[in-house]
Every structure is written in C-alpha cells, then in structure tokens.
C-alpha atoms as a PDB file:
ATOM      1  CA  UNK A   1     149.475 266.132 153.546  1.00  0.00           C
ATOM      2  CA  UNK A   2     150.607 263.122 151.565  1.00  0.00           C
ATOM      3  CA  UNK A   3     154.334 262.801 150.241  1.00  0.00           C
ATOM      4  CA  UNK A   4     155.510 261.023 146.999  1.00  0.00           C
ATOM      5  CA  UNK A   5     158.343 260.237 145.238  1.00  0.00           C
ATOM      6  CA  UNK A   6     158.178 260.597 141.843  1.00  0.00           C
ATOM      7  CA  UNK A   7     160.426 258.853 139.480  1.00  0.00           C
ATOM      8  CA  UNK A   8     161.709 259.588 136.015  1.00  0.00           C
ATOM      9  CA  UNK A   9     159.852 257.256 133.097  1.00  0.00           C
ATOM     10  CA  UNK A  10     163.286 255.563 132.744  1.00  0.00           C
ATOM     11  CA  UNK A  11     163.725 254.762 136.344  1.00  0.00           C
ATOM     12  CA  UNK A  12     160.638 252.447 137.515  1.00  0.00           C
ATOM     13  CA  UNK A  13     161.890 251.498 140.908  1.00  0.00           C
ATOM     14  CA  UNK A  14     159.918 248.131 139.834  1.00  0.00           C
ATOM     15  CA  UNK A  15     162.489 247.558 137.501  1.00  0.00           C
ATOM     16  CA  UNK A  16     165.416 248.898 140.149  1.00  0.00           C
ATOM     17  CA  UNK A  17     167.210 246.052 142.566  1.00  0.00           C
ATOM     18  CA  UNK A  18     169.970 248.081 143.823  1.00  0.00           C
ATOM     19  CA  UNK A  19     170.984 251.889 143.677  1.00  0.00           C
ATOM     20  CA  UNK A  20     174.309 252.413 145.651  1.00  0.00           C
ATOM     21  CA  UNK A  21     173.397 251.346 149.314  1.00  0.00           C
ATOM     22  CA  UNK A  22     169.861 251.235 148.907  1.00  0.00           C
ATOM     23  CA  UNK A  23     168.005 247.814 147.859  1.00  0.00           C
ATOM     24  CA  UNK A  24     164.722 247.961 146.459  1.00  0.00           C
ATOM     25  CA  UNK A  25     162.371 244.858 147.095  1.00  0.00           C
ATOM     26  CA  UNK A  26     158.528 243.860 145.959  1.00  0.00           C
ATOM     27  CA  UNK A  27     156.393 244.125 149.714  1.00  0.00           C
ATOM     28  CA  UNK A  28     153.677 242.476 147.725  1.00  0.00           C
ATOM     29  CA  UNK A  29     153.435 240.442 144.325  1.00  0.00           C
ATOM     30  CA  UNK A  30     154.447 241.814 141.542  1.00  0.00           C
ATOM     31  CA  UNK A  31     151.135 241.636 139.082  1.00  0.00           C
ATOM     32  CA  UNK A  32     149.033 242.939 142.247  1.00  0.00           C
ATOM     33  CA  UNK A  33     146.738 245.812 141.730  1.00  0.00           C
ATOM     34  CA  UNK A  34     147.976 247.227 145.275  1.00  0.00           C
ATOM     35  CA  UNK A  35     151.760 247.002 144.396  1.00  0.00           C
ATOM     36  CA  UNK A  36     154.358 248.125 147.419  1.00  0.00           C
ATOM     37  CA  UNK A  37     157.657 248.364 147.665  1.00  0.00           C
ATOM     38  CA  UNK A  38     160.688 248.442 150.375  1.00  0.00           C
ATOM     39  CA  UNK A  39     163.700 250.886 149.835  1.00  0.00           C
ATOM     40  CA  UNK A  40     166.098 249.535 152.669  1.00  0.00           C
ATOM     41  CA  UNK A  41     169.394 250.963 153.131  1.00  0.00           C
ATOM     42  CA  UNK A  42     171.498 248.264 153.978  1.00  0.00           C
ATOM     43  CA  UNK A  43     174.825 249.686 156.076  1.00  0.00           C
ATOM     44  CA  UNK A  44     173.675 251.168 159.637  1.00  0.00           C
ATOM     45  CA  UNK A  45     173.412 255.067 158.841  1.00  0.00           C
ATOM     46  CA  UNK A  46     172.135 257.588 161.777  1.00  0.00           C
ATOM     47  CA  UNK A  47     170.224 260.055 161.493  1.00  0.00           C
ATOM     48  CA  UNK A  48     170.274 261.459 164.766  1.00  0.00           C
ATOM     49  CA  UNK A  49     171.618 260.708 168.109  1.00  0.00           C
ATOM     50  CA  UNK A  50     169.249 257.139 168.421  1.00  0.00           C
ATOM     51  CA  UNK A  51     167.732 256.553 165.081  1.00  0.00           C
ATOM     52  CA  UNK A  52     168.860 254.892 162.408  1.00  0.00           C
ATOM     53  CA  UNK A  53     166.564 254.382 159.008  1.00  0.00           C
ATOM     54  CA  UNK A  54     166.239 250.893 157.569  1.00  0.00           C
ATOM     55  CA  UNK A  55     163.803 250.997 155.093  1.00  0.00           C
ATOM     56  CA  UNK A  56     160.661 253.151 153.090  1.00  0.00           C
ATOM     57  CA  UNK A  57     157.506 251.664 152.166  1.00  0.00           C
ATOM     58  CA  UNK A  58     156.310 253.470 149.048  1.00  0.00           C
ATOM     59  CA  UNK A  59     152.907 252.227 147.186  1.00  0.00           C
ATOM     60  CA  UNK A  60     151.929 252.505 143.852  1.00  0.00           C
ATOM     61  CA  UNK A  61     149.392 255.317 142.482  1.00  0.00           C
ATOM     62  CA  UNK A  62     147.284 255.703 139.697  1.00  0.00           C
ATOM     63  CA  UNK A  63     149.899 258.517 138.808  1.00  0.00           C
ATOM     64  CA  UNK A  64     152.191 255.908 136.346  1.00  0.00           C
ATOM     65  CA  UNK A  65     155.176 257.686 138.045  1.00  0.00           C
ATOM     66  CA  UNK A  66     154.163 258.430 141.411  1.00  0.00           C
ATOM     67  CA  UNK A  67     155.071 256.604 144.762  1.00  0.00           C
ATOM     68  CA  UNK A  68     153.039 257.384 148.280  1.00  0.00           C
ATOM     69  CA  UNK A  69     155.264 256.986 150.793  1.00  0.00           C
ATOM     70  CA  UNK A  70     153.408 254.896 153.367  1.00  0.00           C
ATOM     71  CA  UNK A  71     156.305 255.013 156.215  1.00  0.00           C
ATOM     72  CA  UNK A  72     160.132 255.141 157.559  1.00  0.00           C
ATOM     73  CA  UNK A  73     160.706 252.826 159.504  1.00  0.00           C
ATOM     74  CA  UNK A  74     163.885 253.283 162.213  1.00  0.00           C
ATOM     75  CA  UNK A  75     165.901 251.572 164.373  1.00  0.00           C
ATOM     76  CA  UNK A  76     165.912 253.409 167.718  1.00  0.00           C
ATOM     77  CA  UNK A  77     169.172 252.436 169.267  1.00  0.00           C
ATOM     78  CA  UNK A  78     168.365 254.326 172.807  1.00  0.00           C
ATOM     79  CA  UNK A  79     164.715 252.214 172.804  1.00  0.00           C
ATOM     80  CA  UNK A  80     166.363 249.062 170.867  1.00  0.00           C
ATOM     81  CA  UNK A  81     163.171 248.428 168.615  1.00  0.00           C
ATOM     82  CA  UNK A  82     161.841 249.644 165.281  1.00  0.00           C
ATOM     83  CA  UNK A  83     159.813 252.704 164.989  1.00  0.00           C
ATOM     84  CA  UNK A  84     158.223 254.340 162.160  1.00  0.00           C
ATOM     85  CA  UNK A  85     158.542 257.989 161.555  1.00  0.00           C
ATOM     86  CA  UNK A  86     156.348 259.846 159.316  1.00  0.00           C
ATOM     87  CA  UNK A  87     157.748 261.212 155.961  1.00  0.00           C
ATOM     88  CA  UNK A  88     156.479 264.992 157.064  1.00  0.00           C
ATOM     89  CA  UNK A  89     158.805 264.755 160.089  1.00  0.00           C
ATOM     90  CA  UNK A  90     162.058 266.679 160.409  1.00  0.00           C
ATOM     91  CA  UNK A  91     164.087 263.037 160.345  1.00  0.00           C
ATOM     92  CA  UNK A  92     161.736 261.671 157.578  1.00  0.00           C
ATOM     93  CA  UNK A  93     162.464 264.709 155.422  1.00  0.00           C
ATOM     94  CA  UNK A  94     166.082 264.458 156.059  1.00  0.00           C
ATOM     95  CA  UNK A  95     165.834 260.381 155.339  1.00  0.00           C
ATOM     96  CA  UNK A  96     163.932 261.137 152.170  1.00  0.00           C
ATOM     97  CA  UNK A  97     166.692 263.683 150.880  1.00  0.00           C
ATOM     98  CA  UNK A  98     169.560 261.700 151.884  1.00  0.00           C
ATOM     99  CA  UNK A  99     167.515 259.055 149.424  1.00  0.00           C
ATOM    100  CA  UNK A 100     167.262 261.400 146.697  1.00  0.00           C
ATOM    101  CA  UNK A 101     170.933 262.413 146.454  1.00  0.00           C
ATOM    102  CA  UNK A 102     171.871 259.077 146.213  1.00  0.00           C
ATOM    103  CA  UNK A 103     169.953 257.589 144.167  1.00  0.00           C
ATOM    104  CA  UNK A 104     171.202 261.063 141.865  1.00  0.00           C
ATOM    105  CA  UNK A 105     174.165 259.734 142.304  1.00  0.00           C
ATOM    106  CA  UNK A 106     173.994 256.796 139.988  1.00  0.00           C
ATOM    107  CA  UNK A 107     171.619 258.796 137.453  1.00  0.00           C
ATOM    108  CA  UNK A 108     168.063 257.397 139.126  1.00  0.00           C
ATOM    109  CA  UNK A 109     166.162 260.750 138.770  1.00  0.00           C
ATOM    110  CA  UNK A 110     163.524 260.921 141.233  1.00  0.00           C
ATOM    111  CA  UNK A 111     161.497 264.117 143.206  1.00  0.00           C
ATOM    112  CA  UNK A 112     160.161 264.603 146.427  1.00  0.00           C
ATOM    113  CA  UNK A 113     156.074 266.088 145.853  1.00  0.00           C
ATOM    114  CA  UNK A 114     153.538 266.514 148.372  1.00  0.00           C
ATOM    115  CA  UNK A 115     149.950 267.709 147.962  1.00  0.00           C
END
C-alpha cells in the first residue's frame, strides 16, 4: 500500500517555504520531471521514547495534487543515527497526522490517502 498526501489546489507545497515548524525544501530541481520534496520539522519533537522525526520525502505524481510519500526519516536517540520509518508504521502514521494538524493550523489543507 502506497500513502499520499494530497494537497488543496491553493496549497502547492512547491509554492510553500514554511508552515509553522515545518520547512519545505526542493530534494531535486525545480523544472525536473521527477520533482521531490523535504518536509523537515525543524525543533527536536519525539515521537516515542528514542525517535525523533526530521524530515518527509514526498514525490510528485501524475495526480496534479498528489504527493507519494517516499520515507520518514528519524533520529534514533537510543541508536544515535538516522533511520527511516515507513509511512504505514504506527510512528509514521502518527508523524504524518501530527503534519496534517499543523499544517491545518495555518489554513494549508492537505489529506492523508492510501490505495
């Protein structure tokens, strides 16, 4: 099963720099055919009792509005490196809802699908 994130017509996140703690960055050039994307939180946030998420890779689709999300990638404080969690995991759900309330904080409309 694949997971997206879906965003509102108004809210390209190629268009979006910043939405509260979150900072969204170009992974590869902007007039690329295979266009990705970081969303990096940028204050140390846990998520459980070692990890910590840093950022989500999310890759453009032939969908206009629709994001696969390639990978969280975590800080594992017990392990002290980076790991990468898939988005169907418990702590990748809960990273990816923590996402979406925030960025519906500030009025950046965006849904969680998977297929």
């Amino acid at each position: 099963m694949q997971h997206y994130l879906e965003f509102d017509a108004f809210d390209n996140p190629m268009q979006l720099s910043k939405v509260g703690n979150w900072v969204i960055t170009f992974i590869s050039a902007a007039d690329d055919d295979h266009i990705q994307l970081a969303i990096t939180y940028v204050l140390p946030r846990q998520i459980s009792d070692a990890l910590q998420p840093r950022r989500v890779l999310i890759e453009k689709t032939f969908h206009e509005h629709q994001w696969l999300i390639q990978t969280i990638e975590c800080f594992d404080s017990q392990s002290n490196q980076e790991v990468q969690i898939a988005p169907s995991d418990e702590l990748g759900q809960q990273t990816l809802q923590q996402i979406l309330e925030e960025f519906g904080r500030y009025d950046v409309n965006v849904t969680l699908k998977s297929f």
